[in-house]
Protein backbone atom coordinates (compact mmCIF):
# COMPACT_ATOMS: atom_id res chain seq x y z
CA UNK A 1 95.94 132.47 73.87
CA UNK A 2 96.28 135.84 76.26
CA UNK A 3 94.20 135.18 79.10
CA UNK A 4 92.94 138.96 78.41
CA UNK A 5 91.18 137.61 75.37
CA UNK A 6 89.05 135.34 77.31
CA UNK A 7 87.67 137.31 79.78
CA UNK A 8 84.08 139.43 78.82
CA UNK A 9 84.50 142.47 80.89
CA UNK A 10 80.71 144.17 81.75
CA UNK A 11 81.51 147.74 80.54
CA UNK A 12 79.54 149.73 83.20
CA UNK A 13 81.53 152.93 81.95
CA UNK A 14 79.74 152.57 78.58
CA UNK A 15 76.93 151.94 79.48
CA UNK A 16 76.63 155.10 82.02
CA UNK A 17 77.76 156.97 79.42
CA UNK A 18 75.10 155.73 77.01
CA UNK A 19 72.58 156.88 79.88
CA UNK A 20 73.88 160.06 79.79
CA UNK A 21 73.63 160.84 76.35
CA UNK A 22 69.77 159.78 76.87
CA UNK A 23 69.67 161.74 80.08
CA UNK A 24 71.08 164.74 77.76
CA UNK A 25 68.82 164.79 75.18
CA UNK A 26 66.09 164.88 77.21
CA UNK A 27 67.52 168.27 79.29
CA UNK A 28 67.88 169.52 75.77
CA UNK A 29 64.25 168.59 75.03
CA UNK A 30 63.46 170.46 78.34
CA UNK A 31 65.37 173.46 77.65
CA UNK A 32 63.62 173.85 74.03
CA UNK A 33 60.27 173.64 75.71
CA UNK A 34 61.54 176.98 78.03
CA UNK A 35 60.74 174.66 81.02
CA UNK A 36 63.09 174.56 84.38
CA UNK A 37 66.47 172.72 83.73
CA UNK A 38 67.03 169.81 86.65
CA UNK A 39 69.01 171.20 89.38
CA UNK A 40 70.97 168.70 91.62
CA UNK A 41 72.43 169.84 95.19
CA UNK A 42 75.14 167.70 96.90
CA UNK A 43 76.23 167.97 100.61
CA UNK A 44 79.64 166.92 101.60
CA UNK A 45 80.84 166.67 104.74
CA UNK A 46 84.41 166.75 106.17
CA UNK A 47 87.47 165.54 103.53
CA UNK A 48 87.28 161.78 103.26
CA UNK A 49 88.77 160.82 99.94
CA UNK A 50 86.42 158.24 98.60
CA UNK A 51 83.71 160.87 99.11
CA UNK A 52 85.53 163.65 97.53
CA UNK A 53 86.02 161.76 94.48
CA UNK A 54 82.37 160.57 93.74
CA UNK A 55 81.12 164.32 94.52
CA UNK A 56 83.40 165.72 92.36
CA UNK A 57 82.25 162.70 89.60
CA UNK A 58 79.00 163.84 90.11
CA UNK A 59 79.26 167.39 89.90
CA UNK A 60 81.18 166.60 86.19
CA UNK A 61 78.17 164.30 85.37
CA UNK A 62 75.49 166.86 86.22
CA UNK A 63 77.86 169.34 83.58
CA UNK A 64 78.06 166.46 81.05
CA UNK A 65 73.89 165.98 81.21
CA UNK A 66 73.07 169.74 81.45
CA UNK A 67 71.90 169.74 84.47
CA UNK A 68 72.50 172.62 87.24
CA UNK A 69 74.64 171.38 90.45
CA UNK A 70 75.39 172.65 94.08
CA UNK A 71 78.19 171.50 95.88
CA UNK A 72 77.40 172.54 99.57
CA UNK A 73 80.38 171.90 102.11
CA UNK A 74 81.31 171.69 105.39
CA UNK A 75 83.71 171.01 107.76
CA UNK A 76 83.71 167.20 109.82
CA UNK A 77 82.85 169.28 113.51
CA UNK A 78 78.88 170.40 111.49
CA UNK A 79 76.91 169.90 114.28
CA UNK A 80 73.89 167.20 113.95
CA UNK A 81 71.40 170.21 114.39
CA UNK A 82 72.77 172.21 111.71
CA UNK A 83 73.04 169.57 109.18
CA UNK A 84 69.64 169.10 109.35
CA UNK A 85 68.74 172.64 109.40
CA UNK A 86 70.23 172.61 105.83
CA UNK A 87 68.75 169.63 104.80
CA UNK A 88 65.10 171.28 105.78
CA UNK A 89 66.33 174.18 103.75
CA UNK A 90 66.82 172.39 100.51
CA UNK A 91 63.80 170.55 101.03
CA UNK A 92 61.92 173.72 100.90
CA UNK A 93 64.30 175.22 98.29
CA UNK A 94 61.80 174.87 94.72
CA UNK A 95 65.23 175.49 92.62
CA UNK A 96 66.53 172.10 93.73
CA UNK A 97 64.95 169.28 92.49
CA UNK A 98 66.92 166.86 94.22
CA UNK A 99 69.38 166.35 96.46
CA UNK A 100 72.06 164.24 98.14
CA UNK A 101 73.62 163.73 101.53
CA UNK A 102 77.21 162.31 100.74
CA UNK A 103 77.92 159.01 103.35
CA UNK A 104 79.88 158.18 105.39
CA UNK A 105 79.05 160.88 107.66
CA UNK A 106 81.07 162.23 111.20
CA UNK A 107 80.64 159.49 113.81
CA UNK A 108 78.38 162.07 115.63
CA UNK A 109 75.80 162.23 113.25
CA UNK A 110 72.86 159.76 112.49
CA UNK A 111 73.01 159.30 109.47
CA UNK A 112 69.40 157.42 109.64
CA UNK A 113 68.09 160.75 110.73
CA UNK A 114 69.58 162.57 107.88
CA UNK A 115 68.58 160.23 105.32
CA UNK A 116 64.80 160.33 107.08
CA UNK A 117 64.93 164.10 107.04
CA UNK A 118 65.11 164.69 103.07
CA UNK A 119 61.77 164.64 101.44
CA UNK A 120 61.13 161.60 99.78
CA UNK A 121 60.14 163.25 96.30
CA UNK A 122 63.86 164.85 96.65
CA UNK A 123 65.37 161.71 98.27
CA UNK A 124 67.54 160.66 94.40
CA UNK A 125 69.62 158.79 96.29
CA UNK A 126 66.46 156.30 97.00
CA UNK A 127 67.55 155.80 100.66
CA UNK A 128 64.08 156.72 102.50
CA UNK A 129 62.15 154.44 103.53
CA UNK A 130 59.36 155.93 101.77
CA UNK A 131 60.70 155.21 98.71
CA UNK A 132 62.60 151.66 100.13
CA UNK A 133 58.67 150.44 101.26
CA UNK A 134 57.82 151.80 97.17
CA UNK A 135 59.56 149.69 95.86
CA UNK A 136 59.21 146.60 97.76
CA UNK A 137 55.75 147.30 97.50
CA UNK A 138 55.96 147.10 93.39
CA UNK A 139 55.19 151.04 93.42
CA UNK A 140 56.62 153.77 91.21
CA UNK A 141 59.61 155.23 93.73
CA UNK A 142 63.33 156.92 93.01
CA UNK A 143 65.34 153.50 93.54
CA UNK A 144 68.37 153.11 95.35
CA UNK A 145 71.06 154.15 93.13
CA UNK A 146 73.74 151.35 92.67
CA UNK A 147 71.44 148.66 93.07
CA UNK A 148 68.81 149.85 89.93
CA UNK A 149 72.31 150.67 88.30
CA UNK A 150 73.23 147.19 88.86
CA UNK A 151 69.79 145.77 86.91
CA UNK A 152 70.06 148.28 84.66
CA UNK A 153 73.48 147.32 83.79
CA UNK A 154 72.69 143.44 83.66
CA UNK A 155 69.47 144.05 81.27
CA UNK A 156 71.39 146.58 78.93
CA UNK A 157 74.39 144.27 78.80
CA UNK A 158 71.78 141.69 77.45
CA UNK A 159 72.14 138.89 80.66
CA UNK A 160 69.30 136.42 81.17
CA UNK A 161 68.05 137.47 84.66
CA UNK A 162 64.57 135.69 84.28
CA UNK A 163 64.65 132.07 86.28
CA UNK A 164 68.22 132.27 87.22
CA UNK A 165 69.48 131.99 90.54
CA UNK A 166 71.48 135.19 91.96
CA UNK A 167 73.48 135.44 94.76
CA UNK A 168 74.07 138.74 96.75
CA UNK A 169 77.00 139.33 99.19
CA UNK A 170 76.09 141.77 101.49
CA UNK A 171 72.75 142.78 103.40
CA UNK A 172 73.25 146.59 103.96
CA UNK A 173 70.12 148.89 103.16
CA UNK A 174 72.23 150.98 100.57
CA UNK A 175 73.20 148.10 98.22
CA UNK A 176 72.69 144.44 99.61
CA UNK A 177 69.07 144.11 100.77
CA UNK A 178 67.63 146.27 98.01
CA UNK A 179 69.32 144.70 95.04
CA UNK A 180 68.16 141.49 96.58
CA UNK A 181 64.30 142.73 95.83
CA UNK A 182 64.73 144.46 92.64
CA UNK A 183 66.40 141.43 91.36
CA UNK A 184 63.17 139.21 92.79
CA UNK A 185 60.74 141.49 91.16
CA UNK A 186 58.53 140.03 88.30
CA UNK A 187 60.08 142.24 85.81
CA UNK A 188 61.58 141.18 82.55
CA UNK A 189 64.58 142.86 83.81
CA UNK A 190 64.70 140.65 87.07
CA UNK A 191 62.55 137.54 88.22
CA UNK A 192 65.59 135.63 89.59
CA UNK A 193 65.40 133.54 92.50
CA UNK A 194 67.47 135.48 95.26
CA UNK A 195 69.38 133.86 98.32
CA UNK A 196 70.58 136.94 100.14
CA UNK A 197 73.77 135.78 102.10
CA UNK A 198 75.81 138.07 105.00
CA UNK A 199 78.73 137.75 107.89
CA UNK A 200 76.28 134.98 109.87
CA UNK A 201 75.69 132.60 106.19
CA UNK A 202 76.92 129.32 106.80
CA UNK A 203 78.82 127.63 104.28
CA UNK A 204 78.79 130.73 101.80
CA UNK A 205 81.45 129.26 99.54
CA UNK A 206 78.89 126.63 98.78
CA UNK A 207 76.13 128.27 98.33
CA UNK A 208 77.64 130.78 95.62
CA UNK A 209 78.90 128.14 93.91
CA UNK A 210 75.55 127.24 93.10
CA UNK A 211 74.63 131.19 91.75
CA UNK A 212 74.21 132.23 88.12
CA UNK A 213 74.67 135.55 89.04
CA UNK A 214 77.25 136.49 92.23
CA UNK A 215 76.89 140.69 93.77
CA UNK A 216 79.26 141.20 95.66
CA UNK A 217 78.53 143.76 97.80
CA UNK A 218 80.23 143.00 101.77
CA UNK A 219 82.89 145.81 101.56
CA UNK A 220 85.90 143.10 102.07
CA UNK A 221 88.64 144.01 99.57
CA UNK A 222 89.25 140.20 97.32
CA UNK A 223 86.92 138.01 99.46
CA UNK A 224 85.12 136.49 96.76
CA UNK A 225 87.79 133.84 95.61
CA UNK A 226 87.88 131.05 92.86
CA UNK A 227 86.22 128.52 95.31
CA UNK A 228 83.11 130.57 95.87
CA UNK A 229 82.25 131.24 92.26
CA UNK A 230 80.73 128.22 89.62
CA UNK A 231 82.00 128.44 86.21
CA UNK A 232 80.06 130.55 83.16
CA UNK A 233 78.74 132.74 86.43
CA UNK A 234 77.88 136.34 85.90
CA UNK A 235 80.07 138.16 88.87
CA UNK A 236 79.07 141.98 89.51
CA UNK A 237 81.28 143.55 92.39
CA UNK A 238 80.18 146.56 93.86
CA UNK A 239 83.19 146.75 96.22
CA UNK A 240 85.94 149.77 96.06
CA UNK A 241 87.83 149.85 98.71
CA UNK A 242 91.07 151.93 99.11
CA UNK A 243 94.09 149.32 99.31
CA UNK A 244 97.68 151.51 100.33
CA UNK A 245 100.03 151.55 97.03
CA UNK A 246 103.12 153.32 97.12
CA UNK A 247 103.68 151.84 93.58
CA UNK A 248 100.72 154.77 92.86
CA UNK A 249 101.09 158.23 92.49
CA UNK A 250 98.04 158.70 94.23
CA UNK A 251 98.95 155.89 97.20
CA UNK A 252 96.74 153.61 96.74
CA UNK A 253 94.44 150.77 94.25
CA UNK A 254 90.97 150.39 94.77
CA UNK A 255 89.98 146.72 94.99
CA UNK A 256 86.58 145.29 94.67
CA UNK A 257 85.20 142.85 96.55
CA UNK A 258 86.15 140.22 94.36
CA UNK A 259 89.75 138.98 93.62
CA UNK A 260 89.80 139.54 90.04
CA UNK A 261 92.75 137.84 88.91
CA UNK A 262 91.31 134.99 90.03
CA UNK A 263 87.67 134.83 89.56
CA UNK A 264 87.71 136.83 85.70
CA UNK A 265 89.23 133.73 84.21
CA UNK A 266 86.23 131.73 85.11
CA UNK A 267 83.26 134.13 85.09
CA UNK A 268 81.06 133.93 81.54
CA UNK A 269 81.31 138.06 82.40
CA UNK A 270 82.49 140.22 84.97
CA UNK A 271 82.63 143.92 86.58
CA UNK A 272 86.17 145.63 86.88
CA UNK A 273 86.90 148.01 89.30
CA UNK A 274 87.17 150.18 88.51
CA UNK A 275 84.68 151.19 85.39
CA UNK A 276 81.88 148.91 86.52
CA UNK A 277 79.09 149.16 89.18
CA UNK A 278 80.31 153.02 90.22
CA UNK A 279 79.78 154.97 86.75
CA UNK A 280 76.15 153.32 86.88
CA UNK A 281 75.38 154.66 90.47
CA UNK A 282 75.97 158.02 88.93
CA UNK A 283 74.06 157.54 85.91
CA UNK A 284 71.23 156.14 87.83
CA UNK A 285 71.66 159.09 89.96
CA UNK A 286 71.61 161.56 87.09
CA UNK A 287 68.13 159.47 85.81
CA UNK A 288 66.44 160.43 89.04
CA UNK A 289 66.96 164.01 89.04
CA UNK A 290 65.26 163.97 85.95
CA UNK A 291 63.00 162.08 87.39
CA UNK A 292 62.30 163.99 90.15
CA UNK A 293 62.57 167.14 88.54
CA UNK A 294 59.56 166.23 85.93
CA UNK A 295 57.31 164.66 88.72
CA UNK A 296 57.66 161.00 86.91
CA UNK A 297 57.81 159.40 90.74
CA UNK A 298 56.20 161.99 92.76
CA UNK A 299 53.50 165.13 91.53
CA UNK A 300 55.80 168.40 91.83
CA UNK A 301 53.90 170.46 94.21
CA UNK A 302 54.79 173.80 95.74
CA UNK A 303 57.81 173.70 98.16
């Protein structure tokens, strides 16, 4: 038998696209009713490629949904100062509901400040803390982006969460650490037991061989190998990292944190990459500028 046949692949590109089409007929619903469509604002900074792409991916999914978008540029010498300045401005702007600042920023920016300086009702990336301490605190909040896209995609795909023991790779703020809590939550959707592992975890290979569910989230191109991983385990990678390919027109693959080849075979299902984790941080994107721009998380109030 092809070895193709035997691997279940986790369609995230589906499954962002069935968001979509939900996202869509709502903006059509809006639209009927005469109300304000959702307007989305982006701010990219500078010419790295990885950004470029998922701007211009977002800007395409805004057109697919219906919603308005504004791509806001700049060059990689924007002062601090004047990035913020902006950022104030949109947060006073009422025609943008929401709003993102692309990462990885210039090395002479904070991006901590940025992120702190968009208005948490506007924040649809779910990086303030405002709405971080939400949703640890069980409140209604705009989540973090790939990791609700990563529930979301687990509970559409129709994988037992409840009881089972994940695994997550990775303790950054923007994936790691807050797919570890959503995951915890008592949600029919979640209630796994988490062990959060990182650079300092002793004896990781062991301890994800004991995980139901592996996220791979550490940014290491292949570093989760056929030792680390049990079989019948559910392995989501959230890595894409640039790898040089001259075989490519484009000069390079992107890899995921996970060596494919070698894990697939054993996994009961598996994220590619690409196709799985990053269309669902776009969808999930999309879902909170609607979100935001209905007052679902936050009352709309006069900017």
């Amino acid at each position: 038998m092809n070895q193709t046949t035997t691997i279940n692949l986790i369609d995230g590109k589906q499954t962002a696209e069935d968001i979509k089409r939900e996202i869509a007929a709502a903006v059509a619903g809006i639209l009927a009713r005469g109300e304000k469509i959702p307007h989305l604002a982006a701010i990219l900074v500078g010419h790295d490629g990885g950004s470029e792409t998922y701007v211009r991916n977002k800007v395409l999914a805004c057109e697919r949904v219906g919603f308005r978008s504004t791509l806001l540029r700049y060059e990689d010498d924007i002062t601090e100062a004047a990035l913020l300045a902006k950022v104030d401005e949109l947060n006073r702007d009422p025609e943008i509901d929401g709003f993102i600042v692309q990462l990885p920023l210039p090395a002479h920016i904070n991006p901590e400040k940025v992120i702190e300086a968009i208005r948490p009702e506007k924040d649809v990336d779910g990086f303030h803390p405002m709405n971080i301490g939400r949703m640890v605190a069980g409140l209604p909040a705009l989540l973090p982006a790939t990791p609700s896209g990563i529930v979301e995609l687990l509970s559409r795909q129709g994988i037992k969460t409840s009881g089972k023991h994940a695994v997550v790779i990775g303790r950054s703020n923007i994936v790691g650490t807050p797919v570890s809590i959503l995951l915890a939550k008592n949600l029919d959707n979640a209630n796994c037991t988490v062990t959060l592992c990182h650079s300092r975890t002793e004896n990781l290979a062991e301890i994800c061989r004991t995980a139901d569910i592996v996220v791979a989230a550490i940014g290491r191109p292949e570093f989760v190998t056929a030792d680390m991983v049990r079989p019948g385990a559910v392995v989501i990678d959230v890595g894409t990292t640039r790898v040089p390919d001259p075989s490519k027109k484009s000069g390079y693959t992107l890899k995921g944190d996970v060596n494919f080849a070698e894990v697939a075979p054993l996994a009961s299902a598996i994220t590619p990459v690409p196709g799985g984790v990053g269309p669902m941080t776009i969808a999930m994107l999309l879902l909170n500028t609607l979100r935001a721009a209905t007052g679902e998380i936050y009352p709309r109030t006069a900017s």
